[in-house]
N, C-alpha and C. Protein backbone atom coordinates (compact mmCIF):
# COMPACT_ATOMS: atom_id res chain seq x y z
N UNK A 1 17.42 -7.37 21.78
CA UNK A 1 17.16 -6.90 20.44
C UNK A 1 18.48 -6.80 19.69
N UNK A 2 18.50 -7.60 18.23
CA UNK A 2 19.63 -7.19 17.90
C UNK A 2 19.88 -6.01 17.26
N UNK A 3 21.64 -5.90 16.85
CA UNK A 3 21.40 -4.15 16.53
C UNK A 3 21.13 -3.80 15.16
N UNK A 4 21.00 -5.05 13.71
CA UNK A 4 20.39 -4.79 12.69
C UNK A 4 18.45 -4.71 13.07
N UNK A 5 18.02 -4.89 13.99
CA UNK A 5 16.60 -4.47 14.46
C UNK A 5 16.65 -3.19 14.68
N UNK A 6 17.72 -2.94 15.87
CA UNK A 6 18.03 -1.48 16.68
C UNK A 6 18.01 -0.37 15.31
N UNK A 7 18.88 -0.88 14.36
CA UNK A 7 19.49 0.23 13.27
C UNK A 7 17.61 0.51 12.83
N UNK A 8 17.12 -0.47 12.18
CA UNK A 8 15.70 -0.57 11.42
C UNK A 8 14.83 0.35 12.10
N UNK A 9 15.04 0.39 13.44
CA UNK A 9 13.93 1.37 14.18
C UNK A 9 14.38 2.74 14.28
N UNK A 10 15.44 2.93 14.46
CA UNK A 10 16.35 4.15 14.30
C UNK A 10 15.97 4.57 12.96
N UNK A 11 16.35 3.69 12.29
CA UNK A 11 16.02 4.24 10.49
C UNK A 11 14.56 4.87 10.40
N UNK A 12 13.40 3.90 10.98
CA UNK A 12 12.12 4.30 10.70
C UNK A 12 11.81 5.70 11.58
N UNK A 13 12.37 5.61 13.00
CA UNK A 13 12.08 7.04 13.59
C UNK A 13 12.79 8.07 12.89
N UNK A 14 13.93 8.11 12.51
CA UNK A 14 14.70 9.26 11.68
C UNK A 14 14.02 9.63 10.14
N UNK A 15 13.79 8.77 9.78
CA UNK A 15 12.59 8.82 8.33
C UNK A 15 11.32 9.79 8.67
N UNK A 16 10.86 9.15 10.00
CA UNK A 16 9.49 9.95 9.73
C UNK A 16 9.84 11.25 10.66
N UNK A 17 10.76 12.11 11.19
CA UNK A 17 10.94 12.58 11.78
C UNK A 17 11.16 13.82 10.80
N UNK A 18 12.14 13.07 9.61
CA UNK A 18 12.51 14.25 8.33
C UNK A 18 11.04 14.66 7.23
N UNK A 19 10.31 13.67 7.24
CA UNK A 19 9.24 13.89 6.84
C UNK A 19 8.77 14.92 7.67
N UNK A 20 8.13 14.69 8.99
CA UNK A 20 7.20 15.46 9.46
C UNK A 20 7.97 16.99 9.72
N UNK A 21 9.25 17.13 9.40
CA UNK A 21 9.98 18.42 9.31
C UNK A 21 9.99 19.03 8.12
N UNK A 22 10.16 18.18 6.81
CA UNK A 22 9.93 18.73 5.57
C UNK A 22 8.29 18.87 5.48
N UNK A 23 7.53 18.31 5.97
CA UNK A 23 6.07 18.40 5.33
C UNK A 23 4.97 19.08 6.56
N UNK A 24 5.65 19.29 7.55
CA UNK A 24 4.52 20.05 8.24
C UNK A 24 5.48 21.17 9.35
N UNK A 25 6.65 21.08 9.56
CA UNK A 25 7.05 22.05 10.60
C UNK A 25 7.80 23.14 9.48
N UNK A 26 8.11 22.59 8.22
CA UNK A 26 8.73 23.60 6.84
C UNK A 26 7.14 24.53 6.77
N UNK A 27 6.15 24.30 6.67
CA UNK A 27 5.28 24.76 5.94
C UNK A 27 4.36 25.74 7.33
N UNK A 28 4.40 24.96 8.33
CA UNK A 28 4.43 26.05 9.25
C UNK A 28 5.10 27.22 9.42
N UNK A 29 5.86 26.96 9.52
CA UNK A 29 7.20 28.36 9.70
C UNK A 29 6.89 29.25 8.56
N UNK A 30 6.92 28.77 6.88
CA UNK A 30 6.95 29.75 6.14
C UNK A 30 5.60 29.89 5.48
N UNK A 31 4.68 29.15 5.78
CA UNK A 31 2.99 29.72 5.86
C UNK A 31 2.19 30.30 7.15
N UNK A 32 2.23 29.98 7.81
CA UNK A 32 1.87 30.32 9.07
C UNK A 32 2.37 31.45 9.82
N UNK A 33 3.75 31.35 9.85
CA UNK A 33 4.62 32.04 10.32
C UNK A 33 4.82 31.75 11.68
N UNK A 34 5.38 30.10 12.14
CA UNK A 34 5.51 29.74 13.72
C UNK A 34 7.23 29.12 13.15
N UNK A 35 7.95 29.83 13.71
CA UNK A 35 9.37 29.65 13.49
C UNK A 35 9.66 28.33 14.55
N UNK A 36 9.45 28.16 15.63
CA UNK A 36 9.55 27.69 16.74
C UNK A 36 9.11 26.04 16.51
N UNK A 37 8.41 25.78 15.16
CA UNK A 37 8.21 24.37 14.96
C UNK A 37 9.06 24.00 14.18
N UNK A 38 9.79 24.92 13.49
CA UNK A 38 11.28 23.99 12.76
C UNK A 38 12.35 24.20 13.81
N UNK A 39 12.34 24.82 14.47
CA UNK A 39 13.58 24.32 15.64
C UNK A 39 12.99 23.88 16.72
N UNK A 40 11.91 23.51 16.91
CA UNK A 40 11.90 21.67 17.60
C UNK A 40 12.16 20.45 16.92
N UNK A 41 11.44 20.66 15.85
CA UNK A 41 11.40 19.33 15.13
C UNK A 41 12.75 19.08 14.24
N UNK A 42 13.77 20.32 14.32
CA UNK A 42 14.87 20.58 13.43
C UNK A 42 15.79 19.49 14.29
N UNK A 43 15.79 20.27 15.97
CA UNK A 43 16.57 19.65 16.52
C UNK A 43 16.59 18.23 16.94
N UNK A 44 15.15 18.34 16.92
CA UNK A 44 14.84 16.50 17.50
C UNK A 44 15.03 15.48 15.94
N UNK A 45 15.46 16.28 14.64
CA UNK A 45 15.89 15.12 13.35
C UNK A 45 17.15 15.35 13.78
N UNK A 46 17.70 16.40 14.22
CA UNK A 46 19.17 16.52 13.97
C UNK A 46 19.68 15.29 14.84
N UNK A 47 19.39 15.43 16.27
CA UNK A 47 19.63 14.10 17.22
C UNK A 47 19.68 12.90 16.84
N UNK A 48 18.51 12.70 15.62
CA UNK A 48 18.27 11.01 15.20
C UNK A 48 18.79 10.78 14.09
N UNK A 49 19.33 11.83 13.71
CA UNK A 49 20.50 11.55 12.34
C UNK A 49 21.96 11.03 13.13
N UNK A 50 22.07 11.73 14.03
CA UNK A 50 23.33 11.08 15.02
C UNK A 50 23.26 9.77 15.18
N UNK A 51 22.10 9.56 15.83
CA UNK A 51 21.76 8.43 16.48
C UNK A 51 21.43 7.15 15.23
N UNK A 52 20.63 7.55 13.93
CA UNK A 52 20.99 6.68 12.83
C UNK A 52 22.03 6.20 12.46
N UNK A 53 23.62 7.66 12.44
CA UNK A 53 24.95 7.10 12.39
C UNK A 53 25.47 5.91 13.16
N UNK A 54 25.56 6.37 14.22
CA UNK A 54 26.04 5.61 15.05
C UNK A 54 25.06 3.99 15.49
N UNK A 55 23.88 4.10 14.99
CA UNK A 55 23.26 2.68 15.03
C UNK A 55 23.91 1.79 13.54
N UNK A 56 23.84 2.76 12.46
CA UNK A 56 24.60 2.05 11.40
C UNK A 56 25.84 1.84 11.61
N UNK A 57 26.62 1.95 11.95
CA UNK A 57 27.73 1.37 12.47
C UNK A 57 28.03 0.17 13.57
N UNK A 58 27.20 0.69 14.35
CA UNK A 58 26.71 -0.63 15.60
C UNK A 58 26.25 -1.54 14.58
N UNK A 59 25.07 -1.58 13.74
CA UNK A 59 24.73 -3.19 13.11
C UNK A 59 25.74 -3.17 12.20
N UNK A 60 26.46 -2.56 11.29
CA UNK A 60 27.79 -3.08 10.58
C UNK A 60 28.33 -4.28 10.87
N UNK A 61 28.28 -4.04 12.52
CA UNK A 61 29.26 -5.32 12.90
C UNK A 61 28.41 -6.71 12.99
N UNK A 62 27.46 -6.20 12.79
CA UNK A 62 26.73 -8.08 13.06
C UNK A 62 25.74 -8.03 11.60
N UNK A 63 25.53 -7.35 10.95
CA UNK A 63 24.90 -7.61 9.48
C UNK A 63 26.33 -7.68 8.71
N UNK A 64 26.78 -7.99 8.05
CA UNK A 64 28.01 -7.89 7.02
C UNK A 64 27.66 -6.67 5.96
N UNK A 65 27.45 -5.58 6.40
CA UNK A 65 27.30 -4.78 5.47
C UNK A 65 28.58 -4.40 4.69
N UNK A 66 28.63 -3.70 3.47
CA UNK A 66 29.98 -3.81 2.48
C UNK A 66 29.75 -1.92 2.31
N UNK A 67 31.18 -1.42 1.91
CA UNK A 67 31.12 0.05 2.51
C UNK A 67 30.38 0.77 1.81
N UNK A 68 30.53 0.10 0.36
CA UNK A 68 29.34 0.53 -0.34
C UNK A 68 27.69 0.39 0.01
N UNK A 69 27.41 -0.67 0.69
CA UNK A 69 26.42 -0.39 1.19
C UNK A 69 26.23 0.90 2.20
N UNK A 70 26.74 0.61 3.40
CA UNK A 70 26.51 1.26 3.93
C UNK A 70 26.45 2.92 3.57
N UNK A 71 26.83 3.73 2.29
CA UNK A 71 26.90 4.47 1.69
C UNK A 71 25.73 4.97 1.23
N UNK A 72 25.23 3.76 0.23
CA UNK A 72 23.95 3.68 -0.27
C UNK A 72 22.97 4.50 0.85
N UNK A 73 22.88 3.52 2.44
CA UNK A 73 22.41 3.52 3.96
C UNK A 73 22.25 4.97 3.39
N UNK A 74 23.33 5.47 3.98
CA UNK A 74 23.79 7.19 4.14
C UNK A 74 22.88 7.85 3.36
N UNK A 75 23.06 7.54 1.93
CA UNK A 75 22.70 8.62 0.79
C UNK A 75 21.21 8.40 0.94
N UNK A 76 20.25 7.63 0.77
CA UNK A 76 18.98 7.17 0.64
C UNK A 76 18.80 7.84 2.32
N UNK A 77 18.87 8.15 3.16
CA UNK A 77 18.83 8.63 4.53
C UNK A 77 18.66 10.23 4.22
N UNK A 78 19.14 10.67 3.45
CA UNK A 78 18.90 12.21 3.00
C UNK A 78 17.61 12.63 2.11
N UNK A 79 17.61 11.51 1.85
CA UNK A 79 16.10 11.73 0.92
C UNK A 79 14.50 11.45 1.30
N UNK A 80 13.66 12.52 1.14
CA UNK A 80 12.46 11.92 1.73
C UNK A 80 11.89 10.60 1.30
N UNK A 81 11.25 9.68 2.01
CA UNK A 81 10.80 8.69 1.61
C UNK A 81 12.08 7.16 1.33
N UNK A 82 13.30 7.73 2.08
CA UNK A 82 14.78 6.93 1.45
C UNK A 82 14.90 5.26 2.80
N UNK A 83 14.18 6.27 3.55
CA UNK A 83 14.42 5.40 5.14
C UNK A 83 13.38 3.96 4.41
N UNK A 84 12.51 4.44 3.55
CA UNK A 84 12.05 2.92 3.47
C UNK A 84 12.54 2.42 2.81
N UNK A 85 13.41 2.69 2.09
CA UNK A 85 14.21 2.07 1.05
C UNK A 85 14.69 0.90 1.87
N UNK A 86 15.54 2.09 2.75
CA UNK A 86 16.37 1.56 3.69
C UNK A 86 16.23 0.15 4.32
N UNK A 87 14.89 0.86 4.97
CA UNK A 87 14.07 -0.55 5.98
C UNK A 87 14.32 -1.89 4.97
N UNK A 88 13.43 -1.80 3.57
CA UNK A 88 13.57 -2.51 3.01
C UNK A 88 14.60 -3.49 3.07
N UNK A 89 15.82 -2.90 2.73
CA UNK A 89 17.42 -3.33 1.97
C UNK A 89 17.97 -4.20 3.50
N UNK A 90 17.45 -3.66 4.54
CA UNK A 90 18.36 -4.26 6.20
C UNK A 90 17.49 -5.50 6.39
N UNK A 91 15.55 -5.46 5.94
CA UNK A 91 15.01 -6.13 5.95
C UNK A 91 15.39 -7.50 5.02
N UNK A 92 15.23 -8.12 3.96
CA UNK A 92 16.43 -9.03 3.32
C UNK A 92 17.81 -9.11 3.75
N UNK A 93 18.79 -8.16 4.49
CA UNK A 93 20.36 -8.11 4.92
C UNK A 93 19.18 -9.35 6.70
N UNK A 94 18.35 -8.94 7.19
CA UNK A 94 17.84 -9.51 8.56
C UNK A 94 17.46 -11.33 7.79
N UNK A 95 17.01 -11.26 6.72
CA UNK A 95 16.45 -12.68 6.92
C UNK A 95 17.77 -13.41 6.07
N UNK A 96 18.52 -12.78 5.91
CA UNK A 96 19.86 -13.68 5.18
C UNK A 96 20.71 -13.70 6.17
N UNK A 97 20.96 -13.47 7.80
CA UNK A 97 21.58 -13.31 8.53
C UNK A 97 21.18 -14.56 9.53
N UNK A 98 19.83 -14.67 8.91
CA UNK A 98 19.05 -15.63 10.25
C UNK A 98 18.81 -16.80 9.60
């Protein structure tokens, strides 16, 4: 697998990971009152935000990304709904590579 694939799946698990933390383990905790589902699901985004870093950097080297892109990567990564951006933008960087 290459690692602009590797990064894309990383991207999509870290996307829906911040979702399902902003939209159902946020609303647990402060409707419900189960504290214990934002620090699972806190810790298991926190891990795949690492692991997004460091995959964006791994495909750097074999997509030609430009630093500004990879920036863009970053910033759109903080935002809900940004990872598809994302997917998108690596998706065209994948078929101009091949």
């Amino acid at each position: 697998m290459s690692e602009l694939k590797k990064f894309r799946l990383i991207n999509k698990i870290e996307g829906y990971s911040f979702l399902l933390l902003l939209f159902v383990a946020m609303p647990l905790k402060y409707f419900a009152g189960i504290p214990m589902a934002t620090k699972i699901v806190g810790m298991t985004h926190g891990l795949l935000v690492f692991a997004f870093l460091y995959q964006l950097f791994q495909a750097s080297e074999e997509a030609p990304f430009s630093a500004k892109e990879m920036g863009k990567l970053t910033l759109f990564s903080l935002f809900p709904f940004g990872s598809f951006y994302n997917d998108n933008f690596c998706a065209s960087k994948e078929q101009v590579a091949e």
